[in-house]
Protein backbone atom coordinates (compact mmCIF):
# COMPACT_ATOMS: atom_id res chain seq x y z
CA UNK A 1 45.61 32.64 -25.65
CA UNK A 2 44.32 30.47 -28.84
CA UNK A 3 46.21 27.58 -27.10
CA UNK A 4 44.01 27.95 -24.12
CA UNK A 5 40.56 28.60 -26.26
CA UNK A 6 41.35 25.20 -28.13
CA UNK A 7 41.92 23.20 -24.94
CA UNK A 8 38.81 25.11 -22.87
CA UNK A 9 36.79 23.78 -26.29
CA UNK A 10 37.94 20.29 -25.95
CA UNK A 11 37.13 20.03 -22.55
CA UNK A 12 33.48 21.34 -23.52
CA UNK A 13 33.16 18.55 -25.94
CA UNK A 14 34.56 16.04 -23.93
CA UNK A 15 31.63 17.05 -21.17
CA UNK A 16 29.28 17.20 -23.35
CA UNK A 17 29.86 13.39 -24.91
CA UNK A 18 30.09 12.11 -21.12
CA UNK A 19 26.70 13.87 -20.69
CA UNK A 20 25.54 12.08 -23.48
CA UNK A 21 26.55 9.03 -22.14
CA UNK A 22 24.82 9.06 -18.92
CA UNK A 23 21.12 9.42 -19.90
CA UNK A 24 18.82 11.42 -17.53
CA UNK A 25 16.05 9.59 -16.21
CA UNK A 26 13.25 9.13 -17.96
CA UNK A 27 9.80 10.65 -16.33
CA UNK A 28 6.97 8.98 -15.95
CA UNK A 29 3.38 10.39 -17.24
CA UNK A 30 1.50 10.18 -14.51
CA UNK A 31 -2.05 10.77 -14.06
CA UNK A 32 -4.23 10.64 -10.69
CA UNK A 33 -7.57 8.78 -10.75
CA UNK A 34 -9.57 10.38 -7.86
CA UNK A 35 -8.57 12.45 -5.58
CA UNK A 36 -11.49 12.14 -2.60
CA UNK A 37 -8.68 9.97 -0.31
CA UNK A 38 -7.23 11.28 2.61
CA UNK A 39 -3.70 10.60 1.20
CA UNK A 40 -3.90 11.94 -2.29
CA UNK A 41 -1.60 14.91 -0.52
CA UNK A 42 1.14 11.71 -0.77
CA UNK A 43 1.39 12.26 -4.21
CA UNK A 44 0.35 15.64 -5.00
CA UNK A 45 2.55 17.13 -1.75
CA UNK A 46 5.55 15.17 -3.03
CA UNK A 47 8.75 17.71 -3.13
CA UNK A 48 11.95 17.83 -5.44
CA UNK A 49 10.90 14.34 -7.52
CA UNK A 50 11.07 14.51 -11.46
CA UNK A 51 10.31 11.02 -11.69
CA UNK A 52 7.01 11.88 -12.30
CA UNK A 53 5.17 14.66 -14.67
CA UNK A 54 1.92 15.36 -13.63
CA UNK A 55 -0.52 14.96 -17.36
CA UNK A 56 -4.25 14.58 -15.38
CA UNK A 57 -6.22 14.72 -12.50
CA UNK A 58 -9.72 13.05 -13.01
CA UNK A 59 -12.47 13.99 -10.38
CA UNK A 60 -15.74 14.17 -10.70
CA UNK A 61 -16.26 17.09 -7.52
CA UNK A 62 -15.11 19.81 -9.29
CA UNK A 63 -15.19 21.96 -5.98
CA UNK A 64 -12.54 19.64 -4.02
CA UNK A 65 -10.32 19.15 -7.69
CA UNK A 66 -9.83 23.07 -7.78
CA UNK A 67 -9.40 23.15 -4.00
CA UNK A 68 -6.43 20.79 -4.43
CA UNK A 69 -5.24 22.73 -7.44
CA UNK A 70 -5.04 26.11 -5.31
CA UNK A 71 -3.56 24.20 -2.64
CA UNK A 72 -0.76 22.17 -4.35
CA UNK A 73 0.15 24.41 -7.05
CA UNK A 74 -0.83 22.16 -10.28
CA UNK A 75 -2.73 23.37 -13.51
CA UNK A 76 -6.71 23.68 -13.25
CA UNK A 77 -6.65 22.63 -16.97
CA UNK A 78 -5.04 19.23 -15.76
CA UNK A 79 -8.59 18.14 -14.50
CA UNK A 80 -11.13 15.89 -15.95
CA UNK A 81 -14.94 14.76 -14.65
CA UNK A 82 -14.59 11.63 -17.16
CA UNK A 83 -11.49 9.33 -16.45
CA UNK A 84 -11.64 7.32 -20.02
CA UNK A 85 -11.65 10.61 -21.67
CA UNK A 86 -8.74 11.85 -19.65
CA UNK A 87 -6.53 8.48 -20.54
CA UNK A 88 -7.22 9.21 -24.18
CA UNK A 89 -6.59 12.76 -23.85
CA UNK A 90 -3.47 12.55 -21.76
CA UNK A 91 -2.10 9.53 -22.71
CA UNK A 92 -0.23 8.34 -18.67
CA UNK A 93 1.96 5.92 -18.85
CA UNK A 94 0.91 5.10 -14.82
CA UNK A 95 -2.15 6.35 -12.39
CA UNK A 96 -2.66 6.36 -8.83
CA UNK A 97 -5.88 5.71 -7.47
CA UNK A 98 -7.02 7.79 -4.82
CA UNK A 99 -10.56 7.37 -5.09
CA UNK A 100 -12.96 5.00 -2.64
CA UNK A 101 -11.63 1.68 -2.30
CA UNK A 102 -14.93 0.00 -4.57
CA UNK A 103 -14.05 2.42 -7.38
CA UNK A 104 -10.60 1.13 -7.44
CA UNK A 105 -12.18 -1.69 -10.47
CA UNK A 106 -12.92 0.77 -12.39
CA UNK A 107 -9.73 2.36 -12.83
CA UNK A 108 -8.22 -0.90 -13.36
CA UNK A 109 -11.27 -2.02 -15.81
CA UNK A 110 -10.25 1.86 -17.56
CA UNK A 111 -6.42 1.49 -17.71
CA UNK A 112 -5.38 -1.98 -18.36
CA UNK A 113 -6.76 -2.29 -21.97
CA UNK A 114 -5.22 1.08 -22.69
CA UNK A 115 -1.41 -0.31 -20.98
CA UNK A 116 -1.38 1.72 -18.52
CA UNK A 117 0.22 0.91 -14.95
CA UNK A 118 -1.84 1.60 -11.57
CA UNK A 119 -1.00 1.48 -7.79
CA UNK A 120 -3.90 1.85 -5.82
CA UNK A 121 -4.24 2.37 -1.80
CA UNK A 122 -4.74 -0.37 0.43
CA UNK A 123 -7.10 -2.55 0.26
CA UNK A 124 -7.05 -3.69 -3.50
CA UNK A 125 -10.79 -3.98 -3.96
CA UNK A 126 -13.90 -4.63 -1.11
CA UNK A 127 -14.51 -8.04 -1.97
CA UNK A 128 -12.80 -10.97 -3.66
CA UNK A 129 -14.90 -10.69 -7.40
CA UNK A 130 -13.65 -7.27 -7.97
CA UNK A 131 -10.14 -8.31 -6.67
CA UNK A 132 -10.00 -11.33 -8.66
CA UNK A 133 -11.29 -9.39 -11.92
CA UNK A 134 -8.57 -6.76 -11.78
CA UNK A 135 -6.19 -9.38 -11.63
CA UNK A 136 -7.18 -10.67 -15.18
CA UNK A 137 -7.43 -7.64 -16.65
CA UNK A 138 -3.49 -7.01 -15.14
CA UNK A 139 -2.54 -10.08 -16.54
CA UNK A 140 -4.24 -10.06 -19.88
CA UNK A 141 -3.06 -6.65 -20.82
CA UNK A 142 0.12 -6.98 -19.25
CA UNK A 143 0.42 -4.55 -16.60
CA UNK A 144 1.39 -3.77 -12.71
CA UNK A 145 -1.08 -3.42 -10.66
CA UNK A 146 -0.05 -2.17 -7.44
CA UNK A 147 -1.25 -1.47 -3.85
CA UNK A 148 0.18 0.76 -1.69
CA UNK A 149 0.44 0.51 2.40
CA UNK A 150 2.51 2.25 4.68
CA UNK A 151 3.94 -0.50 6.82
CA UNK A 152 5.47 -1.54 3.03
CA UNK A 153 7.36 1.50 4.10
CA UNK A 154 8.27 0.46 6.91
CA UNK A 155 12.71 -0.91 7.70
CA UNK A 156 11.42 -2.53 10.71
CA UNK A 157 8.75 -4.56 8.18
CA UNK A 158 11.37 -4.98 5.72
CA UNK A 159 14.43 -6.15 8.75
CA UNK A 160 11.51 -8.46 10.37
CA UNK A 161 11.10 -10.61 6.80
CA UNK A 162 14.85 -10.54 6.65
CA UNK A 163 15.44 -11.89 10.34
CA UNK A 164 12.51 -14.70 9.39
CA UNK A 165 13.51 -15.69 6.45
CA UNK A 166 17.26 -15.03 5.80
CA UNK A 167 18.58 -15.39 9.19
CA UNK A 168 16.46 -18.14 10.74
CA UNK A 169 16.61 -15.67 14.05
CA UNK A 170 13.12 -16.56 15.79
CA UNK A 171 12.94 -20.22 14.02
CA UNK A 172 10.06 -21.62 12.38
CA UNK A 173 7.54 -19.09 12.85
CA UNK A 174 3.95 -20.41 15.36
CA UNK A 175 2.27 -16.58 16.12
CA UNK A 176 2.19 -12.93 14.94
CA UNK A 177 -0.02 -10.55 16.79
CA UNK A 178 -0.08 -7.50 14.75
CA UNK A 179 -1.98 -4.11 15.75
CA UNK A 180 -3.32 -1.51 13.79
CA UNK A 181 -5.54 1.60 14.26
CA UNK A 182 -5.96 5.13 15.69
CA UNK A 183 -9.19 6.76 17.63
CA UNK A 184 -11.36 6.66 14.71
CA UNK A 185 -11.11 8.32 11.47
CA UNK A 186 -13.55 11.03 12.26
CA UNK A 187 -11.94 11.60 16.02
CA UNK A 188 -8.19 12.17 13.62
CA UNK A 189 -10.07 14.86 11.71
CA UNK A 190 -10.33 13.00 7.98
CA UNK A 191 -12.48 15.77 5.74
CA UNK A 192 -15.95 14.83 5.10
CA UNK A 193 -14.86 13.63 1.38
CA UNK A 194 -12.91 10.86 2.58
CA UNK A 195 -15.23 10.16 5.68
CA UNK A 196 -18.32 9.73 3.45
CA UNK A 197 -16.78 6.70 1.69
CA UNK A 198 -14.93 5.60 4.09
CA UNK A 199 -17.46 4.86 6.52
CA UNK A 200 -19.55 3.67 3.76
CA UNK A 201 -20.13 -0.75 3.62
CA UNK A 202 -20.73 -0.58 -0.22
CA UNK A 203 -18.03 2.21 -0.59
CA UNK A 204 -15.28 0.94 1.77
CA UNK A 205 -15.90 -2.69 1.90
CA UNK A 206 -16.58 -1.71 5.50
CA UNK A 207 -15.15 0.02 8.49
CA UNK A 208 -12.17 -0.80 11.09
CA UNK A 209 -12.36 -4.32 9.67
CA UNK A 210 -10.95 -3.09 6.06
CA UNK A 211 -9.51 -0.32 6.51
CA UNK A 212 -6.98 -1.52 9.51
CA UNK A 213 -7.67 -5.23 9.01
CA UNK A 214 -5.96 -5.22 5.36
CA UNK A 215 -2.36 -4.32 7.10
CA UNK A 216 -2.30 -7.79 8.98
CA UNK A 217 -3.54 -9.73 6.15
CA UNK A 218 -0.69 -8.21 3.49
CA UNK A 219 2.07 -8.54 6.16
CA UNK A 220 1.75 -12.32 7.54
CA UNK A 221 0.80 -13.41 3.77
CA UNK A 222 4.29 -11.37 3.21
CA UNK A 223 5.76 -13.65 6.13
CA UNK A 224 4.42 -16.67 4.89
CA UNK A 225 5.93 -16.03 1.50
CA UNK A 226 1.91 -16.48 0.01
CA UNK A 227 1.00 -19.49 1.88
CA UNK A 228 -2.59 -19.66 2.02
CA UNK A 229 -4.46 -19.83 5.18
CA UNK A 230 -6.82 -23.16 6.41
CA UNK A 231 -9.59 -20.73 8.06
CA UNK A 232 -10.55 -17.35 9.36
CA UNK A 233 -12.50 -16.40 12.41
CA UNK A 234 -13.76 -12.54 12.98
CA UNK A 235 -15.35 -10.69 15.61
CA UNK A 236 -16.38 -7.02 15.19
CA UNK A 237 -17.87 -4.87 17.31
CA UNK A 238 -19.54 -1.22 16.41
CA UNK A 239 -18.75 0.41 19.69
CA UNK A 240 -19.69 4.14 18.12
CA UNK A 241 -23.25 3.37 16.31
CA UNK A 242 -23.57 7.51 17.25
CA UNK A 243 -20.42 8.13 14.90
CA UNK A 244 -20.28 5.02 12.72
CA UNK A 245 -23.58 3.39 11.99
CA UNK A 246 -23.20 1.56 9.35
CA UNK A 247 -19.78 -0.21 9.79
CA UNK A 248 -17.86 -1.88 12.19
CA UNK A 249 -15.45 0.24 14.35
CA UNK A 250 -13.87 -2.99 16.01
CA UNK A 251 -12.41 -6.00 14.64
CA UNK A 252 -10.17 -8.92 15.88
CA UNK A 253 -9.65 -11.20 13.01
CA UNK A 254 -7.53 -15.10 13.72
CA UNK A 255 -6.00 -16.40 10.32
CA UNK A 256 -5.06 -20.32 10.61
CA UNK A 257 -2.26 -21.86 8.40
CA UNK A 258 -1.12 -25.37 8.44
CA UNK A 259 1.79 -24.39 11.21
CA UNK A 260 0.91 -20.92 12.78
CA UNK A 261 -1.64 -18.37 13.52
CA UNK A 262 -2.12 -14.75 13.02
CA UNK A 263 -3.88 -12.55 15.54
CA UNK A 264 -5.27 -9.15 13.42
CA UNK A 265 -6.23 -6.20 15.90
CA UNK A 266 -7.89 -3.48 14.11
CA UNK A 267 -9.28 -0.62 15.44
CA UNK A 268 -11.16 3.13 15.09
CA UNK A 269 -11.28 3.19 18.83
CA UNK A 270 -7.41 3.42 20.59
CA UNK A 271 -6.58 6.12 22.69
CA UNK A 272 -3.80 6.69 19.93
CA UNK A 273 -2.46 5.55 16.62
CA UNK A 274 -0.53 2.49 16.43
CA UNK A 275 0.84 0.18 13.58
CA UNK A 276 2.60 -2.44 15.32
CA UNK A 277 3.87 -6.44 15.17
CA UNK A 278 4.68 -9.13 17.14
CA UNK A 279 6.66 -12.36 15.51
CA UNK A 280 6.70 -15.51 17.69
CA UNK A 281 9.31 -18.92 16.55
CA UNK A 282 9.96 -21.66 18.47
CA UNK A 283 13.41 -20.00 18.94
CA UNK A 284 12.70 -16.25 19.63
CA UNK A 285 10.45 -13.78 18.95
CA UNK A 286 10.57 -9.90 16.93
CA UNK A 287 8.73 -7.03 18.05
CA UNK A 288 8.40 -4.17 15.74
CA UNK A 289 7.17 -1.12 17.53
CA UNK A 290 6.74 1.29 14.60
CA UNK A 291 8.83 2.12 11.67
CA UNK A 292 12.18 2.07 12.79
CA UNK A 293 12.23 0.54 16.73
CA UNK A 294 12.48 -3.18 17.34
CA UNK A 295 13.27 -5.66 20.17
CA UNK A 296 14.73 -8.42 20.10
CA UNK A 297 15.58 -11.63 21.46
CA UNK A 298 15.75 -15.48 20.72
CA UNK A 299 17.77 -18.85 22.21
CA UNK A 300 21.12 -16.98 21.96
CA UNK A 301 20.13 -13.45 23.36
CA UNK A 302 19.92 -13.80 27.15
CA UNK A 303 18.34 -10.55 27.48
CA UNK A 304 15.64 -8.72 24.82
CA UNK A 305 17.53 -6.52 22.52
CA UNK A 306 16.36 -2.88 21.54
CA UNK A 307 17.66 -1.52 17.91
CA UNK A 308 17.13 0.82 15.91
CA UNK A 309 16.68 0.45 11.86
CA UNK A 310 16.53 3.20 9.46
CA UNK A 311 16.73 2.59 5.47
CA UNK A 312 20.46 2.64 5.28
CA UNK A 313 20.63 -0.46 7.41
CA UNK A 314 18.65 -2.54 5.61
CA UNK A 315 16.69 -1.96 1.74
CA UNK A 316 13.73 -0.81 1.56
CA UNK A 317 12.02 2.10 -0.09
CA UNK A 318 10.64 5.08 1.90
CA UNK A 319 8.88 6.47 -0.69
CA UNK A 320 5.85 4.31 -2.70
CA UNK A 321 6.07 6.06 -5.97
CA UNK A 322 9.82 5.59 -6.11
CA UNK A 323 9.19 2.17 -5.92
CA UNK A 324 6.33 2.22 -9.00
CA UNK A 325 8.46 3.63 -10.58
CA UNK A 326 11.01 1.18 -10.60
CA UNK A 327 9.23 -1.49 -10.63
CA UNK A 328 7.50 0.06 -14.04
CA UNK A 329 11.14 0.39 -15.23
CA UNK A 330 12.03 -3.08 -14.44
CA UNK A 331 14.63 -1.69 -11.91
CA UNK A 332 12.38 -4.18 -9.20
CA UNK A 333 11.29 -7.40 -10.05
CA UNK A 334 8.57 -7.82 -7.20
CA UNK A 335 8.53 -11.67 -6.12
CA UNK A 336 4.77 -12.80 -6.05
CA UNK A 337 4.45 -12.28 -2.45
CA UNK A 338 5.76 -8.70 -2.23
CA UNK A 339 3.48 -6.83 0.07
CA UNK A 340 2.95 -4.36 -2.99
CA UNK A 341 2.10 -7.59 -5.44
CA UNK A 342 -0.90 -8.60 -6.70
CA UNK A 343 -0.79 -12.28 -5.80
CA UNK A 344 -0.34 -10.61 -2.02
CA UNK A 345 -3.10 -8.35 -2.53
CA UNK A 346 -6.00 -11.03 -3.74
CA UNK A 347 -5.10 -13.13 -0.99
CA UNK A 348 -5.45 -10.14 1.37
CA UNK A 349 -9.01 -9.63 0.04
CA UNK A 350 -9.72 -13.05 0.44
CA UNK A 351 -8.62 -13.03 3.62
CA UNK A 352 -11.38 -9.98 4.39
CA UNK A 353 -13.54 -11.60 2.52
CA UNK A 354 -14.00 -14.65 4.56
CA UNK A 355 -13.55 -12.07 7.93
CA UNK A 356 -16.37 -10.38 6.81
CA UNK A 357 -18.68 -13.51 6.47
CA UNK A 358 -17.53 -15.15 9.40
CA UNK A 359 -18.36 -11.75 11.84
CA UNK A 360 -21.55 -11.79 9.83
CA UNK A 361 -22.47 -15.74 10.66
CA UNK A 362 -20.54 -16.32 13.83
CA UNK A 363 -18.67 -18.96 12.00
CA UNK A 364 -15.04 -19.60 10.94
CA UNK A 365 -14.89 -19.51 6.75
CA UNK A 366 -12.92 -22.51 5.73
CA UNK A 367 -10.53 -21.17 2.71
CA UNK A 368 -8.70 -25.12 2.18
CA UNK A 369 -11.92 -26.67 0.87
């Protein structure tokens, strides 16, 4: 009996020192900056994750911040009405932005000189100051600054750079056509909080042309590897001035680089949703249909090809916040035209920069002078 006590102890302390051994993961502080988005439910609905501990929620409407506290179980005492106060308070090592898209500077101008990481939702900023003065403040303090879209999300996205680049399947690359939008962001149902902004020029940057226009931009700059385009040419159209009077609800946007062109086709008015791409070579061509369908075919492939990619066939991270967190762990080194990277992200907002301007004038913006 004492023989089998002594060896049931060493087996205890044996566990115990391989426990020891293999650290848990570390959680991250995080804190949320806003919560008036349509997708703040991405990060407050997220199950079974201990990445992630939950120190603040700033928001200024106190109504919708205790709505959301009812409604995804977290503390009422976790909420703030003045954001630097909160960062002092709480002391986040990240924050997510889910605020209007023109407030995104000042969580940026708040966090960076206190160290702290942010990922914000697509776009980056409304215009190319704000975009370009959250990028010194990332650099100067040191910190990631993040933006977050859901074709990033995508294994078709992620199989589509890797058939480009890697593979040479389509050859050198002369025209994407890429499509994104729904019936309108009021017609889908989006809450009056996020529909107030969003349809707001000052707020939002403007309407279909920034809020669909943005995925086009970040993916072909993402193909491109961060080439920068000669020109851009826009045409919007506000085919809902009933619904939407103050933005655009229509936008076709043609970005020009030295070799090939990208066709941008963003809309609030499609019968459905849709968040698809077409790739053109000189050898072939890749059509991804939505986040896991693609066809296929190029010189070698008599007949288009139909396949199906999921995350175990190629890398790529379903979840956004996993990927902050890695990347805030050094796990990911993002290259500097990662469609989450800043580099990536200013260029996108330069890109909507000069859309917006040319719609405005009739005129393609020149962005090689």
């Amino acid at each position: 009996m004492k023989k089998l006590f002594l060896i049931s102890t060493l087996m205890s302390v044996i566990l115990i020192n391989l426990n020891a051994q293999t650290p848990a993961k570390k959680s991250i502080r995080l804190a949320i900056a806003g919560t008036t988005h349509g997708h703040t439910s991405f990060i407050l609905g997220r199950k079974d994750k201990s990445d992630y501990q939950l120190v603040g929620v700033f928001e200024t409407n106190t109504e919708l911040a205790k709505t959301l506290a009812e409604k995804f179980g977290f503390d009422p005492k976790l909420i703030h009405n003045n954001l630097e106060k909160m960062l002092d308070i709480v002391k986040p090592e990240a924050v997510v932005a889910f605020g209007s898209i023109f407030e995104h500077m000042a969580v940026v101008e708040a966090c960076a000189p206190r160290g702290i990481h942010v990922m914000v939702e697509k776009p980056l900023a409304t215009n190319i100051e704000h975009a370009q003065r959250m990028a010194k403040l990332a650099e100067k303090y040191n910190i990631h600054l993040l933006t977050n879209y859901e074709t990033s999300w995508y294994p078709t996205t992620a199989k589509s750079f890797q058939l480009i680049n890697d593979s040479n399947f389509i050859g050198n690359i002369k025209k994407a056509v890429i499509h994104d939008g729904h019936q309108g962001p009021k017609e889908i149902g989006c809450e009056k909080v996020f529909l107030d902004w969003l349809t707001d020029p000052v707020q939002n940057g403007g309407g279909a042309l920034i809020d669909f226009g943005c995925y086009g931009a970040n993916l072909m700059t993402y193909i491109q590897k961060g080439q920068a385009p000669v020109s851009v040419t826009a045409v919007t159209r506000n085919f809902k001035p009933e619904i939407y009077p103050k933005v655009d609800d229509e936008a076709t946007i043609i970005v020009n680089y030295p070799e090939s062109q990208c066709i941008i086709q963003a809309s609030w008015n499609w019968p459905f949703g849709r968040k698809d791409m077409e790739l053109y070579g000189d050898s072939g061509y890749i059509i991804a249909a939505d986040s896991k369908n693609m066809r296929l075919r190029n010189n070698t492939i008599k007949t288009e090809q139909s396949i199906q990619v999921t995350s175990k066939d190629i890398a790529v991270y379903e979840d956004p916040f996993s990927y902050f967190f890695d990347v805030i762990g050094g796990k990911v080194k993002m290259t500097k035209y990662d469609p989450y990277s800043l580099e990536n992200n200013v260029m996108v907002v330069r890109i909507l920069d000069a859309a917006r301007e040319s719609a405005r004038t009739g005129k393609t913006v020149r962005l090689d002078k």
